[in-house]
N, C-alpha and C. Protein backbone atom coordinates (compact mmCIF):
# COMPACT_ATOMS: atom_id res chain seq x y z
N UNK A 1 66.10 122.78 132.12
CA UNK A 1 65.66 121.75 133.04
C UNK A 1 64.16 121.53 132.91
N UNK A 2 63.39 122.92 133.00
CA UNK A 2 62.12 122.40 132.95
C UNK A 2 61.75 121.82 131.33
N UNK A 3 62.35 122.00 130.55
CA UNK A 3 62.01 121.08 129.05
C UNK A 3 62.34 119.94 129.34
N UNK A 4 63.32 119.63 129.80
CA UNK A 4 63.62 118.09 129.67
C UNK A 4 62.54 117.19 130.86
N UNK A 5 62.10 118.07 131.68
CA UNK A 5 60.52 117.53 132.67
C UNK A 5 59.98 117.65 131.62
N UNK A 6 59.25 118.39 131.37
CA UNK A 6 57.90 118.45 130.14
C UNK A 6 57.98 117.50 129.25
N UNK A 7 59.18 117.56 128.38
CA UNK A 7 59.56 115.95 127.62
C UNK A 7 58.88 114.81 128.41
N UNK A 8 59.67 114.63 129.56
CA UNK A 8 59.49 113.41 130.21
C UNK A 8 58.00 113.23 130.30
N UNK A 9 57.72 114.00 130.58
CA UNK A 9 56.31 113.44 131.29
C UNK A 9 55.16 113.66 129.74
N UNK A 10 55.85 114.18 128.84
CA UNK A 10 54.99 113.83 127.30
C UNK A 10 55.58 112.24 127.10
N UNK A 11 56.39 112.43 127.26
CA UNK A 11 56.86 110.78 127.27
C UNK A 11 56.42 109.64 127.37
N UNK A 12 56.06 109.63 128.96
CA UNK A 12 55.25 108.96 129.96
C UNK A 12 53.98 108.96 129.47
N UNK A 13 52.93 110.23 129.24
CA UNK A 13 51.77 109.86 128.72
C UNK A 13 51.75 109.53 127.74
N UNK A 14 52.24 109.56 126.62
CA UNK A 14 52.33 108.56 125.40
C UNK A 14 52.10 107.48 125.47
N UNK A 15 53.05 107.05 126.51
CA UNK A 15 53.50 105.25 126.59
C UNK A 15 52.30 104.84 127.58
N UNK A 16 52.08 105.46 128.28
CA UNK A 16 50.53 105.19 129.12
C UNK A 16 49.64 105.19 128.07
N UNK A 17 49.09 105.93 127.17
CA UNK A 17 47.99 105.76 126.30
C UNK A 17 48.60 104.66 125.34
N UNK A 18 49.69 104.59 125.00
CA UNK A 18 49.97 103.08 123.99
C UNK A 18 49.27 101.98 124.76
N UNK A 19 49.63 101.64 125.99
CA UNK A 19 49.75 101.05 126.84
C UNK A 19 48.39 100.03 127.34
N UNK A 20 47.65 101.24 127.73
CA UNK A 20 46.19 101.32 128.29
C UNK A 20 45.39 101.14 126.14
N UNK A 21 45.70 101.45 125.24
CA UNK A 21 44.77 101.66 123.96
C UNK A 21 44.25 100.63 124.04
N UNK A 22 44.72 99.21 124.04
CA UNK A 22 44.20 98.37 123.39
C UNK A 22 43.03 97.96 123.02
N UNK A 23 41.84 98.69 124.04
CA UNK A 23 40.47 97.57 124.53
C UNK A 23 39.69 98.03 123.75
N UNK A 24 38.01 98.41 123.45
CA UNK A 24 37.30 98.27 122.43
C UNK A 24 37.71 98.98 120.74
N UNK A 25 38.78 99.55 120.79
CA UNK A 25 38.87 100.85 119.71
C UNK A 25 38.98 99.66 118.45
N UNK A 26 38.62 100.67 116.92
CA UNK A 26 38.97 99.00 115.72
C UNK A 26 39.99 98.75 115.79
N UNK A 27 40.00 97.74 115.11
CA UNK A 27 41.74 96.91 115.07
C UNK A 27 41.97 97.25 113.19
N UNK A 28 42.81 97.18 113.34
CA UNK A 28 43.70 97.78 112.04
C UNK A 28 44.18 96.58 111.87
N UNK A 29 44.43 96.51 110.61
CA UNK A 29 45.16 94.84 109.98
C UNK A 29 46.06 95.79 108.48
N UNK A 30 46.72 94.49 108.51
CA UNK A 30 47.89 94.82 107.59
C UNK A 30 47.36 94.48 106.23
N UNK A 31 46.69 95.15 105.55
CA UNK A 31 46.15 94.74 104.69
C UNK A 31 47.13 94.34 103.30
N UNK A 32 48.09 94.65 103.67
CA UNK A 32 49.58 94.05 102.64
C UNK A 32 49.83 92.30 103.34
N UNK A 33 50.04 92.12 104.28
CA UNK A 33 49.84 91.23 104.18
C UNK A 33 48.84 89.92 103.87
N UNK A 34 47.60 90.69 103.72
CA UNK A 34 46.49 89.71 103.67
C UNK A 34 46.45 89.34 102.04
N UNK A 35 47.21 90.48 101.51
CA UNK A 35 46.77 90.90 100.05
C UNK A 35 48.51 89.88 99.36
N UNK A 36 48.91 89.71 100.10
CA UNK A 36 50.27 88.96 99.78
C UNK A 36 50.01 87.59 100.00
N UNK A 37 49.22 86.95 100.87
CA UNK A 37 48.82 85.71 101.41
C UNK A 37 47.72 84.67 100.49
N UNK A 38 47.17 85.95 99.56
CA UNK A 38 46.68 85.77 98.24
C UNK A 38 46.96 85.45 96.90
N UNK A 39 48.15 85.96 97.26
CA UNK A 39 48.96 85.67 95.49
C UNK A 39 49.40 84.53 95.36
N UNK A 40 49.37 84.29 93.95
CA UNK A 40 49.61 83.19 93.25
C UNK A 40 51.15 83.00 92.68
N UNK A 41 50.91 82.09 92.44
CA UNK A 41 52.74 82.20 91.61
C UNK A 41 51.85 81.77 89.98
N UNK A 42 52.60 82.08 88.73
CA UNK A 42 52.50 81.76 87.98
C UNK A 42 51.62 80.50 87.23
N UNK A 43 52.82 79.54 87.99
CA UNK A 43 52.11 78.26 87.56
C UNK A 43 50.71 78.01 88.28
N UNK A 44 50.53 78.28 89.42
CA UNK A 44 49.25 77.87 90.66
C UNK A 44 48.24 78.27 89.80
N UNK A 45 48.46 79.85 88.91
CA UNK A 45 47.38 80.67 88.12
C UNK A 45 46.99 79.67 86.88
N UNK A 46 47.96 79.59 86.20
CA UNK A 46 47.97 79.08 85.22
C UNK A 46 47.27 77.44 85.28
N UNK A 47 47.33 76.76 86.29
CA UNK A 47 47.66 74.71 86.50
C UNK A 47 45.65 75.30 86.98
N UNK A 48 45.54 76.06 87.98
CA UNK A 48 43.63 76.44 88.33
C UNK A 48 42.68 76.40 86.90
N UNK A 49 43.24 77.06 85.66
CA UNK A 49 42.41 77.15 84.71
C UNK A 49 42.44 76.79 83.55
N UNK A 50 44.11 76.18 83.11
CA UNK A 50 44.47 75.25 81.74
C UNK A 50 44.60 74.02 82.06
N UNK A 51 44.03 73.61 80.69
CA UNK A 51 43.71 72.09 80.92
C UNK A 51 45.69 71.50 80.42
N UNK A 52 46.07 70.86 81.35
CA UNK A 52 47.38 70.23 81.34
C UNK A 52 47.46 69.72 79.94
N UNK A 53 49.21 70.42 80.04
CA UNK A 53 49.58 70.18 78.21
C UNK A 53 49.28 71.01 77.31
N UNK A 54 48.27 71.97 77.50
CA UNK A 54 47.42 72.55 76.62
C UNK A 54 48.48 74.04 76.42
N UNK A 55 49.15 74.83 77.56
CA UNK A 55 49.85 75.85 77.15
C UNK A 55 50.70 76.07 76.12
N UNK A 56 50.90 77.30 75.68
CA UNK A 56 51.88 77.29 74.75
C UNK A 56 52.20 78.77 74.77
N UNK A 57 53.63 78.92 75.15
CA UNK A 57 53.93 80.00 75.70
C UNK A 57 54.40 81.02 74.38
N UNK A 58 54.76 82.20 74.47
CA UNK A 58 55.20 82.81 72.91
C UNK A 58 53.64 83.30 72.09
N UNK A 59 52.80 82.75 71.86
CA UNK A 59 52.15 83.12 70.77
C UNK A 59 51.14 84.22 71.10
N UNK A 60 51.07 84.23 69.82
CA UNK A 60 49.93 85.73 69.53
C UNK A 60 49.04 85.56 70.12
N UNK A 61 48.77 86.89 71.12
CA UNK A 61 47.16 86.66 71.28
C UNK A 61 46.75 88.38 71.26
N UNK A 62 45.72 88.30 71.70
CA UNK A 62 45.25 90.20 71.78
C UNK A 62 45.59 90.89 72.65
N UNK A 63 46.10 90.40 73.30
CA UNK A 63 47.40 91.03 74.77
C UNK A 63 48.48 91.45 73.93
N UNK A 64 48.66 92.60 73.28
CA UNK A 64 49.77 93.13 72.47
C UNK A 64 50.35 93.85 73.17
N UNK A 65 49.98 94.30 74.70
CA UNK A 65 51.08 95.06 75.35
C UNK A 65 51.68 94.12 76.28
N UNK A 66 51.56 93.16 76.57
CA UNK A 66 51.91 91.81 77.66
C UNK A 66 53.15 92.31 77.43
N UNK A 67 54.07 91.54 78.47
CA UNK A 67 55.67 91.67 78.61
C UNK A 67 55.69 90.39 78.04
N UNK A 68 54.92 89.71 78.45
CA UNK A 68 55.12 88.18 78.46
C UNK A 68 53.58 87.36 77.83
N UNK A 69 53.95 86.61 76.46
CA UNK A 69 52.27 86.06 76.75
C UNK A 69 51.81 84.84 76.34
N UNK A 70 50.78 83.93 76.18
CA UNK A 70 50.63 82.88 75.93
C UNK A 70 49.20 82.35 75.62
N UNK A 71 48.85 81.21 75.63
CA UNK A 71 47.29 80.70 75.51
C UNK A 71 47.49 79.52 76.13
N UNK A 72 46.41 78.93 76.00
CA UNK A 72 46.06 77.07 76.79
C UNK A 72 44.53 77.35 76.38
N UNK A 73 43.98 75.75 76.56
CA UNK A 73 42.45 75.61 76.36
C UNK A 73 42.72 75.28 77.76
N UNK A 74 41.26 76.16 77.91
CA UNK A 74 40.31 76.00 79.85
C UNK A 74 40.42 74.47 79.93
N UNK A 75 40.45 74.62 81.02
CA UNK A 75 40.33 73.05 82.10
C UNK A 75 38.94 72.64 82.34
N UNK A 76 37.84 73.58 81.84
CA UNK A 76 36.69 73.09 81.89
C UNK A 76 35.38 72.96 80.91
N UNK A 77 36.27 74.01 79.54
CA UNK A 77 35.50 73.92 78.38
C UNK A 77 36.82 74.00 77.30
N UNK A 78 36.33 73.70 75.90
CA UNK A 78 36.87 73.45 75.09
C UNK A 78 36.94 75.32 74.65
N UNK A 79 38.08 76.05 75.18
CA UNK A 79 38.06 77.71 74.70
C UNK A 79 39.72 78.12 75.60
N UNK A 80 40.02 78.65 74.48
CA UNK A 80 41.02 79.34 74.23
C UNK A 80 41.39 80.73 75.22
N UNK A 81 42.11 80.29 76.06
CA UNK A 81 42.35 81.47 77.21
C UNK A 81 43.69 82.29 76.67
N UNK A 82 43.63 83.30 76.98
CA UNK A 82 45.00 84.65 76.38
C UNK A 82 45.76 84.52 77.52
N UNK A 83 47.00 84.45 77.80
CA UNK A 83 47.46 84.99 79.18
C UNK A 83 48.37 85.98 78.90
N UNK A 84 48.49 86.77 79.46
CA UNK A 84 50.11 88.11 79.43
C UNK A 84 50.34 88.33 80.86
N UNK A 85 51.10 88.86 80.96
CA UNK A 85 51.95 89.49 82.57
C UNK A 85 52.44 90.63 81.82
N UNK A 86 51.97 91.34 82.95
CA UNK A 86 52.37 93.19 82.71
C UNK A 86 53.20 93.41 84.20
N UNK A 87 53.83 94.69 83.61
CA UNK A 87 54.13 95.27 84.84
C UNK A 87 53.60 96.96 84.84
N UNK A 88 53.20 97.28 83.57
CA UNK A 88 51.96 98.44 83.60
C UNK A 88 50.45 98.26 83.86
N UNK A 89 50.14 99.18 84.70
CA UNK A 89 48.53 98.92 84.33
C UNK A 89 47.74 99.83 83.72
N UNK A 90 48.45 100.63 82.78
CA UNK A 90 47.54 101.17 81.57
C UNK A 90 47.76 100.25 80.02
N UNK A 91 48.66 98.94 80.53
CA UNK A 91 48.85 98.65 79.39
C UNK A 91 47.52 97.39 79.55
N UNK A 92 47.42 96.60 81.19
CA UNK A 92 46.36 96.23 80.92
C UNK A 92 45.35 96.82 80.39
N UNK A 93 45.03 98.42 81.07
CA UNK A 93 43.70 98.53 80.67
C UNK A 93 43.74 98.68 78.96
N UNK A 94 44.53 98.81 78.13
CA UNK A 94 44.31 99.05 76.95
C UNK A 94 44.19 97.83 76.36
N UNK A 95 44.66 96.52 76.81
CA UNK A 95 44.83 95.38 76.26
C UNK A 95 43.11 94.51 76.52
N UNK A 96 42.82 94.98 77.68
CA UNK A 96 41.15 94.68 78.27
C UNK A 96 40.32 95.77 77.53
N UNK A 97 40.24 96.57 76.70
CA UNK A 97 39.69 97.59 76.59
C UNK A 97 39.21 97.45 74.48
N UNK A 98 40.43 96.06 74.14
CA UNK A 98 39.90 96.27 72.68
C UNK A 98 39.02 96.38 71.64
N UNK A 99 38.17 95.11 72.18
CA UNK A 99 36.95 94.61 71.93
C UNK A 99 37.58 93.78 71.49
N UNK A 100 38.55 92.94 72.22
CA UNK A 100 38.98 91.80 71.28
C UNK A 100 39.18 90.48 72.80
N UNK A 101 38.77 91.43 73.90
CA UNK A 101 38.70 90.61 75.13
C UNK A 101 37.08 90.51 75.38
N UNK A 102 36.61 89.60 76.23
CA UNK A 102 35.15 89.86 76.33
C UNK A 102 35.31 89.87 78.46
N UNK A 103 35.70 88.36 78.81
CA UNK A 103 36.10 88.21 79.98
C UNK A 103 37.49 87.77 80.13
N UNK A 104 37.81 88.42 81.55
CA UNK A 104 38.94 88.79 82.05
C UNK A 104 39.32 87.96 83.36
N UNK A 105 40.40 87.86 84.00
CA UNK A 105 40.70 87.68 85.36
C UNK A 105 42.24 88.70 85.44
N UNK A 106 42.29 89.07 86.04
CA UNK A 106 43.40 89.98 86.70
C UNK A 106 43.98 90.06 87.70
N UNK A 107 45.24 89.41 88.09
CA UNK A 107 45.54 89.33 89.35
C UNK A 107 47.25 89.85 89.76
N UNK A 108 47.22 90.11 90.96
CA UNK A 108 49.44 90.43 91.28
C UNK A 108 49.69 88.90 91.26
N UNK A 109 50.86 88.35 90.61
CA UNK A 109 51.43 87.10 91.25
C UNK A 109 52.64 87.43 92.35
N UNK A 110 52.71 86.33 92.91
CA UNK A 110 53.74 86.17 93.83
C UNK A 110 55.16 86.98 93.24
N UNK A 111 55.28 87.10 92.46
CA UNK A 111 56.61 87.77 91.92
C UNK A 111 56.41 89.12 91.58
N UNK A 112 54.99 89.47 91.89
CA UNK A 112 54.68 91.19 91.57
C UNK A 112 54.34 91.70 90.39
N UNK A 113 54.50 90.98 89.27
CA UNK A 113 53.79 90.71 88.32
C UNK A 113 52.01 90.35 88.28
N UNK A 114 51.52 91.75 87.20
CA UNK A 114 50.39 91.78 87.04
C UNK A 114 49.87 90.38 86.03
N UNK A 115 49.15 89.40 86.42
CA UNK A 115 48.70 88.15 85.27
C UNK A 115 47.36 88.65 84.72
N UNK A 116 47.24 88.54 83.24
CA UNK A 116 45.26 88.58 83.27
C UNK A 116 45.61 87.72 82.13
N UNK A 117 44.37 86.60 82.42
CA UNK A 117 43.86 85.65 81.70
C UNK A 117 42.72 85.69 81.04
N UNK A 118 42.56 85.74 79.87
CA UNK A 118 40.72 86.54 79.25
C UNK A 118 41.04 85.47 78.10
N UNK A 119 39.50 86.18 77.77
CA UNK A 119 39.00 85.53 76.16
C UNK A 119 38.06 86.21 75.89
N UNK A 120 37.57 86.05 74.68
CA UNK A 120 36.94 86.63 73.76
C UNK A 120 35.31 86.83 73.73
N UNK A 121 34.87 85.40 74.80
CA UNK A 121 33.47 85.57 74.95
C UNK A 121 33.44 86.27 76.59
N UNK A 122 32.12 86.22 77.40
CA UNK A 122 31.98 86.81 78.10
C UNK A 122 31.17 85.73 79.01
N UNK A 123 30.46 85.38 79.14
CA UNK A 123 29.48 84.39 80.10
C UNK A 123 30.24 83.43 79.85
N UNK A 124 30.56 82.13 79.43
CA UNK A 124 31.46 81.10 79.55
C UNK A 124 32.70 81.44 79.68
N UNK A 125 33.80 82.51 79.48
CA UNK A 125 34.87 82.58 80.15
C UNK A 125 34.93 82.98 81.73
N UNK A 126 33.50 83.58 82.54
CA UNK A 126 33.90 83.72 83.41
C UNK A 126 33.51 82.82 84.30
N UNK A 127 33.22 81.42 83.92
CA UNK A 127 33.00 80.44 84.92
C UNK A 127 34.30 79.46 85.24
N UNK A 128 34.48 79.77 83.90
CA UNK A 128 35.98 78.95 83.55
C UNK A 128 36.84 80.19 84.41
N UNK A 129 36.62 81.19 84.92
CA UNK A 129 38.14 82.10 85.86
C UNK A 129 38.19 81.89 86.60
N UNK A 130 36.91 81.24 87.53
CA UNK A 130 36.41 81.50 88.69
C UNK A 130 37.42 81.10 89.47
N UNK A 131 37.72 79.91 89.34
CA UNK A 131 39.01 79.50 90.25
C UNK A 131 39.83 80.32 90.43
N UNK A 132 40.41 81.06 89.59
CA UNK A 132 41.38 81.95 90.30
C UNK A 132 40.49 83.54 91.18
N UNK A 133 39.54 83.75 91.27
CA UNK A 133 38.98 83.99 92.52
C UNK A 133 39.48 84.21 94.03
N UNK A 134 39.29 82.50 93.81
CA UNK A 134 40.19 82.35 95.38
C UNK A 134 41.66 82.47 95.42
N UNK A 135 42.29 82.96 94.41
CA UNK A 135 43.84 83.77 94.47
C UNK A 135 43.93 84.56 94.60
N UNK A 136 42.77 85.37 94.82
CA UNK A 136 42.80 86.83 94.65
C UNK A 136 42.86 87.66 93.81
N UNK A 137 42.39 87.13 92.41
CA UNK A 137 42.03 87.72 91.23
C UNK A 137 40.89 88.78 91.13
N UNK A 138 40.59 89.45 90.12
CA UNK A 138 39.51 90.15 89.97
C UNK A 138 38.74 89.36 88.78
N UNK A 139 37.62 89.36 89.06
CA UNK A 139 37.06 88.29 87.48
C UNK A 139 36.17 90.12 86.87
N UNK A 140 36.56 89.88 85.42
CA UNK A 140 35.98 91.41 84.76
C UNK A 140 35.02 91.11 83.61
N UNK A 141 34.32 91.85 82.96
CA UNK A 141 33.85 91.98 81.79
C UNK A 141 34.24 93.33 80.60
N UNK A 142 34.59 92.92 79.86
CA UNK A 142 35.44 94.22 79.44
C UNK A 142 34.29 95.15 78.97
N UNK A 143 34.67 96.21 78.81
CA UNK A 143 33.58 97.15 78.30
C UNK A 143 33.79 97.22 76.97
N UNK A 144 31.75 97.37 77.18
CA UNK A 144 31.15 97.09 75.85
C UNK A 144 31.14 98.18 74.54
């Protein structure tokens, strides 16, 4: 009998401190969702930084571990963007890591799929990423 009091009244103060918490303490956010509210789908990534028409899905590029990969010329200079989708990320880092990338963008798409879009130079590819930025990309420079 007296456990099932003691319960109770741990009970009770619980739900009193839930209750009463709310007022100056930090606020906690769902940072999965903020980080989901960000992603891109494929095409959104792709339509921000290739100039229309210009893709061409299948071909070689220096993304040799991609699942998936492709090119297009930028939407804002005349240069040759790599794209792959991974679902490793040691295969990005080895694919960013050749010396055959200079700048990068790296992002989750909407389908959970890792995208990175690079090229070969370094200061003019990353003006041309920038847009995907606001998707929630990472814009990189590969190491030197």
């Amino acid at each position: 009998m007296l456990v099932a009091i003691g319960s109770a009244a741990v009970l009770v103060l619980v739900i009193t401190l839930i209750a009463t918490s709310g007022g100056d303490g930090p606020k906690r956010t769902n940072t999965r969702t903020t980080e989901t509210t960000q992603r891109a789908s494929l095409d959104e990534a792709l339509d921000a930084v290739c100039k229309p028409g210009s893709f061409v899905n299948g071909r070689d590029t220096p993304l040799r571990n991609a699942d998936a990969s492709g090119l297009c010329i930028a939407r804002e200079r005349t240069l040759y963007l790599f794209i792959g989708t991974y679902v490793s990320a040691y295969e990005v880092k080895t694919d960013t890591s050749t010396g055959y990338v200079g700048a990068f963008a790296v992002g989750t798409l909407s389908d959970g799929q890792t995208l990175v879009i690079a090229n070969q130079t370094s200061s003019v590819a990353m003006t041309t990423l920038e847009p995907l930025r606001n998707m929630g990309f990472a814009l990189n420079n590969a190491p030197s």
